[in-house]
PDB file of N, CA and C in Angstrom:
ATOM      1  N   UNK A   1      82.483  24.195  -0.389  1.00  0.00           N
ATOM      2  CA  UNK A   1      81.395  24.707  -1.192  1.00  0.00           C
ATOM      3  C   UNK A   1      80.808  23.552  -2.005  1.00  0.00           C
ATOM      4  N   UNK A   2      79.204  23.553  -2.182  1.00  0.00           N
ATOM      5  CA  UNK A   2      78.829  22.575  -2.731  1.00  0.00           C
ATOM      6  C   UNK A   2      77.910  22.927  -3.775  1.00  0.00           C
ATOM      7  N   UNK A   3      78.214  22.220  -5.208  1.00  0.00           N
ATOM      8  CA  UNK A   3      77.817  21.958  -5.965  1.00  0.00           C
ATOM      9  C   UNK A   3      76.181  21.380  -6.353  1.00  0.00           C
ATOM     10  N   UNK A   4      75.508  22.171  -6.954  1.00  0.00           N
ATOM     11  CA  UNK A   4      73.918  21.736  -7.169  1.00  0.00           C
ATOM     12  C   UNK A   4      74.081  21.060  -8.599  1.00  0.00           C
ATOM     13  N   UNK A   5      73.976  19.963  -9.563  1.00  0.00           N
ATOM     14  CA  UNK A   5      73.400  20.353 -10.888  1.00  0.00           C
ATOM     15  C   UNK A   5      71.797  19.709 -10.737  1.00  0.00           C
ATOM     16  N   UNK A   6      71.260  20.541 -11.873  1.00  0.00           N
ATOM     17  CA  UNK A   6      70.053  20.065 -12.434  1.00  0.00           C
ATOM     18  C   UNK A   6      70.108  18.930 -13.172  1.00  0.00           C
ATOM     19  N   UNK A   7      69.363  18.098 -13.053  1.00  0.00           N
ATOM     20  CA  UNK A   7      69.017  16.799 -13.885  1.00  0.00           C
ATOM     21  C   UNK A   7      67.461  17.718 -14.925  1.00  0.00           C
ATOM     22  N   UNK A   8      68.643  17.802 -16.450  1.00  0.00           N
ATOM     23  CA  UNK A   8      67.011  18.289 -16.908  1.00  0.00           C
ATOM     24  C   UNK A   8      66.558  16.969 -17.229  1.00  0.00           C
ATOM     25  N   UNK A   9      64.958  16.596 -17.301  1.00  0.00           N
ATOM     26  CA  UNK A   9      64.471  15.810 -17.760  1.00  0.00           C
ATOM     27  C   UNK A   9      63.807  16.102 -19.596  1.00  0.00           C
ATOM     28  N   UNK A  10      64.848  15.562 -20.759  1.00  0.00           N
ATOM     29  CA  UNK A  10      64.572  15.866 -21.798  1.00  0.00           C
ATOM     30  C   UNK A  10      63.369  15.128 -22.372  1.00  0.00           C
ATOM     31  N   UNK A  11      63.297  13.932 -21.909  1.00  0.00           N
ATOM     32  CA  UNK A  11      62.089  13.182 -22.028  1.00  0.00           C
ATOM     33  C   UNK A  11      60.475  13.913 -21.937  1.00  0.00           C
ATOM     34  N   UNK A  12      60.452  14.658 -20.626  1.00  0.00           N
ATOM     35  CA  UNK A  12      59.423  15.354 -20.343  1.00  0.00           C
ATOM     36  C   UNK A  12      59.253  16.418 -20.836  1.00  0.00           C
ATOM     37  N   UNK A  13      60.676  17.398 -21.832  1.00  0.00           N
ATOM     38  CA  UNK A  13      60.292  18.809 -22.516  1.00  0.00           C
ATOM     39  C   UNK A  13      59.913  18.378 -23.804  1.00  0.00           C
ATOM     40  N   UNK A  14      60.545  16.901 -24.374  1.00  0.00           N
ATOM     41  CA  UNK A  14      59.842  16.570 -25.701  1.00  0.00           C
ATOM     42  C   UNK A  14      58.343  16.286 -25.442  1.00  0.00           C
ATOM     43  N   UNK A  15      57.845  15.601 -24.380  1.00  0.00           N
ATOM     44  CA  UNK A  15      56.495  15.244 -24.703  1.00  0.00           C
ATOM     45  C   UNK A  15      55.680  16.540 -24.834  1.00  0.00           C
ATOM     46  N   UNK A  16      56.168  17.565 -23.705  1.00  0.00           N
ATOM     47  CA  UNK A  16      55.629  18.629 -23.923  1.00  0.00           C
ATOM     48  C   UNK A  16      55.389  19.508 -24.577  1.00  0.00           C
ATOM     49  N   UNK A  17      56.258  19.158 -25.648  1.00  0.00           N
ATOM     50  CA  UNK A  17      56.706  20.226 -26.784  1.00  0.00           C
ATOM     51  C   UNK A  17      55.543  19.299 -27.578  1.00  0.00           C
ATOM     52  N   UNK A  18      55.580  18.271 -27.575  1.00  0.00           N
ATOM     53  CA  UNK A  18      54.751  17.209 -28.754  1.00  0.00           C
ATOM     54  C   UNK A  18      53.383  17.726 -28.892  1.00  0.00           C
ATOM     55  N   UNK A  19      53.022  17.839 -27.445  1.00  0.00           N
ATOM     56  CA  UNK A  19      51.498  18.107 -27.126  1.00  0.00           C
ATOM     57  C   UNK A  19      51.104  19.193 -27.407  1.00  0.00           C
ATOM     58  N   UNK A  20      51.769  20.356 -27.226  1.00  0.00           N
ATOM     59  CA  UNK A  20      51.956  22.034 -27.713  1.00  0.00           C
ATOM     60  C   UNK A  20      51.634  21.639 -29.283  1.00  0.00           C
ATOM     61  N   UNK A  21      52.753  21.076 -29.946  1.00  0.00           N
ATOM     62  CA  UNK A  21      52.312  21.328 -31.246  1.00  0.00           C
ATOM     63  C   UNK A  21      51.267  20.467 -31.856  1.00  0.00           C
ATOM     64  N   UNK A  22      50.485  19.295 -31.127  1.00  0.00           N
ATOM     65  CA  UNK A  22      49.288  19.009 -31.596  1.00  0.00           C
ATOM     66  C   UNK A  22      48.154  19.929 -31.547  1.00  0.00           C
ATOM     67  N   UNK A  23      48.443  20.606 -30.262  1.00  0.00           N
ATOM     68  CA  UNK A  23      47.002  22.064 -30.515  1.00  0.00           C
ATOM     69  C   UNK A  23      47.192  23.131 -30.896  1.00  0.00           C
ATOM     70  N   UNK A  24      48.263  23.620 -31.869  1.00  0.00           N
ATOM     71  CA  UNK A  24      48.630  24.631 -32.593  1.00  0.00           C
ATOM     72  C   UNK A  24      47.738  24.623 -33.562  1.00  0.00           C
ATOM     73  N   UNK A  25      47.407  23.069 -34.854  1.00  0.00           N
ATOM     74  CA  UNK A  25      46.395  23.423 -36.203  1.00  0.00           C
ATOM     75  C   UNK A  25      44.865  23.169 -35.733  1.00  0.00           C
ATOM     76  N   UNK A  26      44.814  22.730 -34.234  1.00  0.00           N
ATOM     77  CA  UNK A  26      43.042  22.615 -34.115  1.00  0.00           C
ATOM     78  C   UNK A  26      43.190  23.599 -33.955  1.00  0.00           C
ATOM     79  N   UNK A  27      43.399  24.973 -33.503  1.00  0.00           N
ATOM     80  CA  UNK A  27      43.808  26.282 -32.700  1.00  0.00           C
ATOM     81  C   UNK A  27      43.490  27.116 -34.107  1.00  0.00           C
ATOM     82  N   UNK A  28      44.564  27.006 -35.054  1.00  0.00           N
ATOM     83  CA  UNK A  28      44.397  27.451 -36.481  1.00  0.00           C
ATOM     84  C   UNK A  28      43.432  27.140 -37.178  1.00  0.00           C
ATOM     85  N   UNK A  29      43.000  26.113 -37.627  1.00  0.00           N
ATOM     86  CA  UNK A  29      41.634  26.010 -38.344  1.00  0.00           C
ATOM     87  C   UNK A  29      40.251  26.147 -37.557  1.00  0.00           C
ATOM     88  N   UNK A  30      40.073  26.660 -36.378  1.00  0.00           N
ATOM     89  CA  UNK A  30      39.055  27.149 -35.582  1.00  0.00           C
ATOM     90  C   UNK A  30      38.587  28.288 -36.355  1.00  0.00           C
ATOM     91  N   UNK A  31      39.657  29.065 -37.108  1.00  0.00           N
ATOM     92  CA  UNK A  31      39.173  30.194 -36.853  1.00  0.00           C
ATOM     93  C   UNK A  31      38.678  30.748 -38.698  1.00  0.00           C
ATOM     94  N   UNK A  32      38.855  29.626 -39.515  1.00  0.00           N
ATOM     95  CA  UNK A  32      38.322  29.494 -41.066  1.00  0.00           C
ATOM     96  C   UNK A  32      37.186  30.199 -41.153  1.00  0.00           C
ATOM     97  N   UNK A  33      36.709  31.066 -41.597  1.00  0.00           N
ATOM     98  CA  UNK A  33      34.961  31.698 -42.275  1.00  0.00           C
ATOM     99  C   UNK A  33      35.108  31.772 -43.675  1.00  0.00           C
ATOM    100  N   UNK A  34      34.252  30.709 -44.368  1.00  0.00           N
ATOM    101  CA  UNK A  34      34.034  30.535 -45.701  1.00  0.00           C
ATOM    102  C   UNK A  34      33.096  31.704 -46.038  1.00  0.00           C
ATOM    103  N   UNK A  35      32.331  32.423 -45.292  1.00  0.00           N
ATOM    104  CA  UNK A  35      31.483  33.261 -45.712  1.00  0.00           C
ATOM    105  C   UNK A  35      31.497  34.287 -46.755  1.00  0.00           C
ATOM    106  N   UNK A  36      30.798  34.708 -47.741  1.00  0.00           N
ATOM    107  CA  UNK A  36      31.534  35.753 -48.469  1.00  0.00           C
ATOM    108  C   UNK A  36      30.475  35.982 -49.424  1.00  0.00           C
ATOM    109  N   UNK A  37      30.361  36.846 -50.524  1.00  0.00           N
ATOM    110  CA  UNK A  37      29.685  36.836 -51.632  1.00  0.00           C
ATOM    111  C   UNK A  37      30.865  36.719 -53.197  1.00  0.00           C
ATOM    112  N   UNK A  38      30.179  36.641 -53.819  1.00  0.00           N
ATOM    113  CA  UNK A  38      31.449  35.975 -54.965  1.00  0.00           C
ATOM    114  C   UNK A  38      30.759  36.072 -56.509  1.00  0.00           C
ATOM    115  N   UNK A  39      31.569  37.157 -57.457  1.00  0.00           N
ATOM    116  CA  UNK A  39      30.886  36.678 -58.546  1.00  0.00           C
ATOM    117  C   UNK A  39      31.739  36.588 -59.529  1.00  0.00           C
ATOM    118  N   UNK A  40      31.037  36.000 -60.633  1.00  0.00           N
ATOM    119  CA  UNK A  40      31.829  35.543 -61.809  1.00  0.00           C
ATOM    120  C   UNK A  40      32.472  36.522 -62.740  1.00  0.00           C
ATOM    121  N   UNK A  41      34.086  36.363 -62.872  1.00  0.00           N
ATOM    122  CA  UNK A  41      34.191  37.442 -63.670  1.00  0.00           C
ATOM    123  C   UNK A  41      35.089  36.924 -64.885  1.00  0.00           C
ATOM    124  N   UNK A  42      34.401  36.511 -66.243  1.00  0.00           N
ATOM    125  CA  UNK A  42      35.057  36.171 -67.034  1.00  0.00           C
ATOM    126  C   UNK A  42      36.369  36.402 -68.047  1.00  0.00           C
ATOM    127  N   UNK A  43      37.152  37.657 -67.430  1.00  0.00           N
ATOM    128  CA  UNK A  43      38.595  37.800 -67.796  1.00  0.00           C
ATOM    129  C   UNK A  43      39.276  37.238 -67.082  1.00  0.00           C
ATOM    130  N   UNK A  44      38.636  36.950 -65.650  1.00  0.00           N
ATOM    131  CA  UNK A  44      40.116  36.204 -65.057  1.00  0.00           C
ATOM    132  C   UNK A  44      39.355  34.862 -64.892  1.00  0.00           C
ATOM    133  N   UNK A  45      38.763  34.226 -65.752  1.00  0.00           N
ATOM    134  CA  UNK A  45      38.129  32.651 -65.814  1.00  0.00           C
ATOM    135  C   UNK A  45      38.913  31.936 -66.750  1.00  0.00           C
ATOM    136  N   UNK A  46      39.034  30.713 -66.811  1.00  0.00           N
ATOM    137  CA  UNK A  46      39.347  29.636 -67.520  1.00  0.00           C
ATOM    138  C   UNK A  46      37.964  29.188 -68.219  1.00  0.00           C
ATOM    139  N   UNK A  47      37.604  29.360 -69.669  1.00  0.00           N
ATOM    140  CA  UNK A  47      36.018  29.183 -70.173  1.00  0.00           C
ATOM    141  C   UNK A  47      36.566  27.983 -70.790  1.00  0.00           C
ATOM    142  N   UNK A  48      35.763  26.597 -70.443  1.00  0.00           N
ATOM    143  CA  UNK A  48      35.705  25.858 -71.807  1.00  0.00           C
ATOM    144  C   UNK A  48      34.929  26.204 -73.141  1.00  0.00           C
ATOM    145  N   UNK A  49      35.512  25.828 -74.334  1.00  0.00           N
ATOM    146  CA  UNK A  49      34.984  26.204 -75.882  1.00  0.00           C
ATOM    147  C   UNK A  49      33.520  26.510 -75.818  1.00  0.00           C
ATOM    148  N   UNK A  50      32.931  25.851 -74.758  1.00  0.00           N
ATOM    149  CA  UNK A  50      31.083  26.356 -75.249  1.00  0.00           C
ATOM    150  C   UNK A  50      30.469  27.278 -74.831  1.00  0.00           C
ATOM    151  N   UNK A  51      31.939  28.224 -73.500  1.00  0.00           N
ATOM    152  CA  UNK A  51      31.209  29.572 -73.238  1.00  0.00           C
ATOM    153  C   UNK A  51      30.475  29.098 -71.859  1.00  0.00           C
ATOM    154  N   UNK A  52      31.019  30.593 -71.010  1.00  0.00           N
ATOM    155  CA  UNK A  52      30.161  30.126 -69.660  1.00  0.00           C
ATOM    156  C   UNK A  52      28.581  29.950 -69.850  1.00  0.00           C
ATOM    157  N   UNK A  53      27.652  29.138 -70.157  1.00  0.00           N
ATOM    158  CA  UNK A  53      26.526  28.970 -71.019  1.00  0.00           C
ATOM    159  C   UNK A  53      26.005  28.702 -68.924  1.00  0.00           C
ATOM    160  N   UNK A  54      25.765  27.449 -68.134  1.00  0.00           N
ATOM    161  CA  UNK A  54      25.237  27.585 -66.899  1.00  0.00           C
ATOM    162  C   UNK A  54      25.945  27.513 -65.522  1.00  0.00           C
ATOM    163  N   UNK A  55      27.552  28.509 -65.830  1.00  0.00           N
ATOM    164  CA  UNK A  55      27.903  28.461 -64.655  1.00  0.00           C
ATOM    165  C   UNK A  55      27.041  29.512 -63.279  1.00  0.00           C
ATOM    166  N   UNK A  56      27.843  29.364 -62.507  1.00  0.00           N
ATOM    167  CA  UNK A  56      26.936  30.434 -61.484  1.00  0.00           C
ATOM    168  C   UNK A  56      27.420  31.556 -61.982  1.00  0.00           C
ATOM    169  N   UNK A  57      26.578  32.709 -61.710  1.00  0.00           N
ATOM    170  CA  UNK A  57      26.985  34.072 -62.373  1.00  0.00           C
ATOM    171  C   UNK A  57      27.098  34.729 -60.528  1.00  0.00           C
ATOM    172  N   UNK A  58      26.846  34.526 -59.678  1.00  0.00           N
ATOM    173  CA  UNK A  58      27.422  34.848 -58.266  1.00  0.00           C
ATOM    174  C   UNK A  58      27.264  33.708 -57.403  1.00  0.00           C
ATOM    175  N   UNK A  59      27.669  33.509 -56.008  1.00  0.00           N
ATOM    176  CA  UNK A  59      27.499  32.515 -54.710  1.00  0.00           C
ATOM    177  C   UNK A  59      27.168  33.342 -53.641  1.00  0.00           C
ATOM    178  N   UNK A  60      26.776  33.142 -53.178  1.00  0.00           N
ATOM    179  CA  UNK A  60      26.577  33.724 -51.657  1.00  0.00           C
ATOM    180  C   UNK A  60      27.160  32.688 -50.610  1.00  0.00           C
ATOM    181  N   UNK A  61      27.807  32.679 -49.797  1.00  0.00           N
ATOM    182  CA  UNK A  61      28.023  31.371 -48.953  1.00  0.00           C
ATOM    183  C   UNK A  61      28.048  32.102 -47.478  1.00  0.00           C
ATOM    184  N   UNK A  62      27.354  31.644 -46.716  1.00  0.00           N
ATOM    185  CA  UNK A  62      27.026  31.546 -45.096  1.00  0.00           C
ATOM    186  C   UNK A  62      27.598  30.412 -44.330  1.00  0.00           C
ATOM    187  N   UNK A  63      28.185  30.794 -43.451  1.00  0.00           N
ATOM    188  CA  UNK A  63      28.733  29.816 -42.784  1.00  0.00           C
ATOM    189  C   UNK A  63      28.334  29.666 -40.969  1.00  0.00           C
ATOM    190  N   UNK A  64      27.765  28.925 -41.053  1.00  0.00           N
ATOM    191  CA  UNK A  64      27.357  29.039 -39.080  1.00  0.00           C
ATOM    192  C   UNK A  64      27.700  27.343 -38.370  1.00  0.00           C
ATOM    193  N   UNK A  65      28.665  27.453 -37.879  1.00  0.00           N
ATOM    194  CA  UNK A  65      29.588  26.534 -37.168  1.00  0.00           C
ATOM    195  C   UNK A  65      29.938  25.699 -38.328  1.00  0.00           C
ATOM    196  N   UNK A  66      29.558  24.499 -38.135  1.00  0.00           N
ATOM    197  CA  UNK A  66      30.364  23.752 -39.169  1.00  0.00           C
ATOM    198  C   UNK A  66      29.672  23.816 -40.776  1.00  0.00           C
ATOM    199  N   UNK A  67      28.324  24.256 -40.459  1.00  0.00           N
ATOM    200  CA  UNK A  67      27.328  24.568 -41.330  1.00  0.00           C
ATOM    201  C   UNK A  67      27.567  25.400 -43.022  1.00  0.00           C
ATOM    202  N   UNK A  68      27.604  24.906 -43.961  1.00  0.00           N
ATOM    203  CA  UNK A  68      27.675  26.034 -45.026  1.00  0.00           C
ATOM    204  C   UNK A  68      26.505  25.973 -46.075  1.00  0.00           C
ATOM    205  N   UNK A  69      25.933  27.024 -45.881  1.00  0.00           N
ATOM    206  CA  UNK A  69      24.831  27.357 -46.810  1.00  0.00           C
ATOM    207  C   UNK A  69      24.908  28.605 -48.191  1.00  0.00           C
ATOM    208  N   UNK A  70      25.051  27.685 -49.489  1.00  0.00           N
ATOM    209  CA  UNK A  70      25.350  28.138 -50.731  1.00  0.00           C
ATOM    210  C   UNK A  70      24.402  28.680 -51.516  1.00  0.00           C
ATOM    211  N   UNK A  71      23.875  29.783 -52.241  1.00  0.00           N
ATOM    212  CA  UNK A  71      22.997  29.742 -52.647  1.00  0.00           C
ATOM    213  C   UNK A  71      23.500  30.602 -54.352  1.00  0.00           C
ATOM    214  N   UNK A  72      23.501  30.056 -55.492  1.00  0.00           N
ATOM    215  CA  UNK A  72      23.754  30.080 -56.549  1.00  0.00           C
ATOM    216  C   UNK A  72      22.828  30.448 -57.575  1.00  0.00           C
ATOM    217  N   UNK A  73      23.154  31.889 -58.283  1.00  0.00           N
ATOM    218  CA  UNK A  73      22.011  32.521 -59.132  1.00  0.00           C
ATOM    219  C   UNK A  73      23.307  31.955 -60.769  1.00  0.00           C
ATOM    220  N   UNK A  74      22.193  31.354 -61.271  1.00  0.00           N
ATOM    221  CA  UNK A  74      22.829  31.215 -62.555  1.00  0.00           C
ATOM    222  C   UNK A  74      21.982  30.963 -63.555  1.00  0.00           C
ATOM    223  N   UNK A  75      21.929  31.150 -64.390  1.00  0.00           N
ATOM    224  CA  UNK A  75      21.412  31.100 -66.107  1.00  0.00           C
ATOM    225  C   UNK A  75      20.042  29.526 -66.376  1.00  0.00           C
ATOM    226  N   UNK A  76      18.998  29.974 -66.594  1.00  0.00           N
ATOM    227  CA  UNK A  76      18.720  28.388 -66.886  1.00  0.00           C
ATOM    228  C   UNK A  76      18.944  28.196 -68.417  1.00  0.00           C
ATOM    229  N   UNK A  77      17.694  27.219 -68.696  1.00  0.00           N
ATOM    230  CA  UNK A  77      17.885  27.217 -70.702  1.00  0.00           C
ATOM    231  C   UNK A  77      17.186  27.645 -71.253  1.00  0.00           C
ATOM    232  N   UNK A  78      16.149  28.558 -70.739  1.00  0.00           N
ATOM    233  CA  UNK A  78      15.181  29.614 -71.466  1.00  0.00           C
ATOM    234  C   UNK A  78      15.821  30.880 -71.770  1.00  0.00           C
ATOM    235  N   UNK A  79      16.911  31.162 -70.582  1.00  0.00           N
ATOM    236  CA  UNK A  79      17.823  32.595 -70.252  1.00  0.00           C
ATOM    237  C   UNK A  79      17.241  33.188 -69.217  1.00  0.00           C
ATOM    238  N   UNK A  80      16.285  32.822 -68.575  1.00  0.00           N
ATOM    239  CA  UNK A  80      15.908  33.512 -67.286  1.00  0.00           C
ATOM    240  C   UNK A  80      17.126  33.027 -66.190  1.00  0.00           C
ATOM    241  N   UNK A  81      16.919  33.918 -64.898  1.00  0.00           N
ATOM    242  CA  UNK A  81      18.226  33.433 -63.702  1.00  0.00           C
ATOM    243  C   UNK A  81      17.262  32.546 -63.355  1.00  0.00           C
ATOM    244  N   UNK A  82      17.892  31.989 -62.449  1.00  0.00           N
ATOM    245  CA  UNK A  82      17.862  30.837 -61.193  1.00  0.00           C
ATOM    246  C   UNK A  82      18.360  30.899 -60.063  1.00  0.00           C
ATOM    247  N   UNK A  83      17.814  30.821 -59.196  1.00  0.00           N
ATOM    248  CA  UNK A  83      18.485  30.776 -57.723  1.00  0.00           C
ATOM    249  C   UNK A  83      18.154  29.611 -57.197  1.00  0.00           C
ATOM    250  N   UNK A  84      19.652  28.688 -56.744  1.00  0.00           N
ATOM    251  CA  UNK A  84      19.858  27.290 -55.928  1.00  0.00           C
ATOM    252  C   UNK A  84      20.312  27.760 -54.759  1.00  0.00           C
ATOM    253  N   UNK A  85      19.474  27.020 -53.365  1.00  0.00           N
ATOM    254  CA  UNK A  85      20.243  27.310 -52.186  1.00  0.00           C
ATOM    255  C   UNK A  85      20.424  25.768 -52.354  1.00  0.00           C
ATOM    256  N   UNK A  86      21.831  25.389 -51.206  1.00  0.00           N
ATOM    257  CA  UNK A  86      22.009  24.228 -50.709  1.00  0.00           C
ATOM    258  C   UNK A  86      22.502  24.365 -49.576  1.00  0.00           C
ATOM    259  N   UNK A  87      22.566  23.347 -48.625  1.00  0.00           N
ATOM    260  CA  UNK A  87      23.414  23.024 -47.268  1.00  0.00           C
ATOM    261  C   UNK A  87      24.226  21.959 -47.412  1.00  0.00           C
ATOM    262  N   UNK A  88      25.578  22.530 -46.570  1.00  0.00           N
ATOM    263  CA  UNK A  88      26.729  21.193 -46.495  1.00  0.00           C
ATOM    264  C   UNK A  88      26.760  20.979 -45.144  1.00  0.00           C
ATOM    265  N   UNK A  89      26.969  20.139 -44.985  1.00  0.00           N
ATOM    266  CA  UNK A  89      26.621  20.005 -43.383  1.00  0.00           C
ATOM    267  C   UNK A  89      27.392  19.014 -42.669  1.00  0.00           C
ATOM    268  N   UNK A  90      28.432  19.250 -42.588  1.00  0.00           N
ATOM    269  CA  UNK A  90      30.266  18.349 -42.054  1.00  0.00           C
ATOM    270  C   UNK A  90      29.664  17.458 -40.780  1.00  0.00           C
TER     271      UNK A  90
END
């Protein structure tokens, strides 16, 4: 009766394993959406001494591929709002 063994090749399950776990976090951060609406709520804020005087009072943020478009209603120095859009663009 004759005997088979396997020769595993460990060399070749580490590289493979290596390469697996390099496309695990491109895989994971594919799937991020910053999108959202967001507003200010000053009990659960950290205020410096002079009072939220021109933070944003909401955000809107859009996100289309790498694209993020912010647009910020906040206080000017007359007391009327303001609305800022901007683009970030990675």
């Amino acid at each position: 009766m004759k005997t088979t063994f396997i020769k595993t090749n460990w060399n070749l399950i580490f590289k493979l394993a290596f390469i697996i776990m390099m496309f695990i976090p491109a895989a994971l951060t594919g799937q991020v959406n910053f999108s959202g609406n967001w507003t200010f709520n000053e009990s659960k804020s950290t205020i410096n001494a002079d009072g939220p005087r021109f933070e944003a009072k909401s955000l809107i943020v859009k996100q289309q591929g790498n694209d993020l478009i912010i647009e910020r209603t906040q206080p000017s120095f007359d007391g009327n709002e303001v609305k800022l859009k901007g683009t970030s663009i990675n």
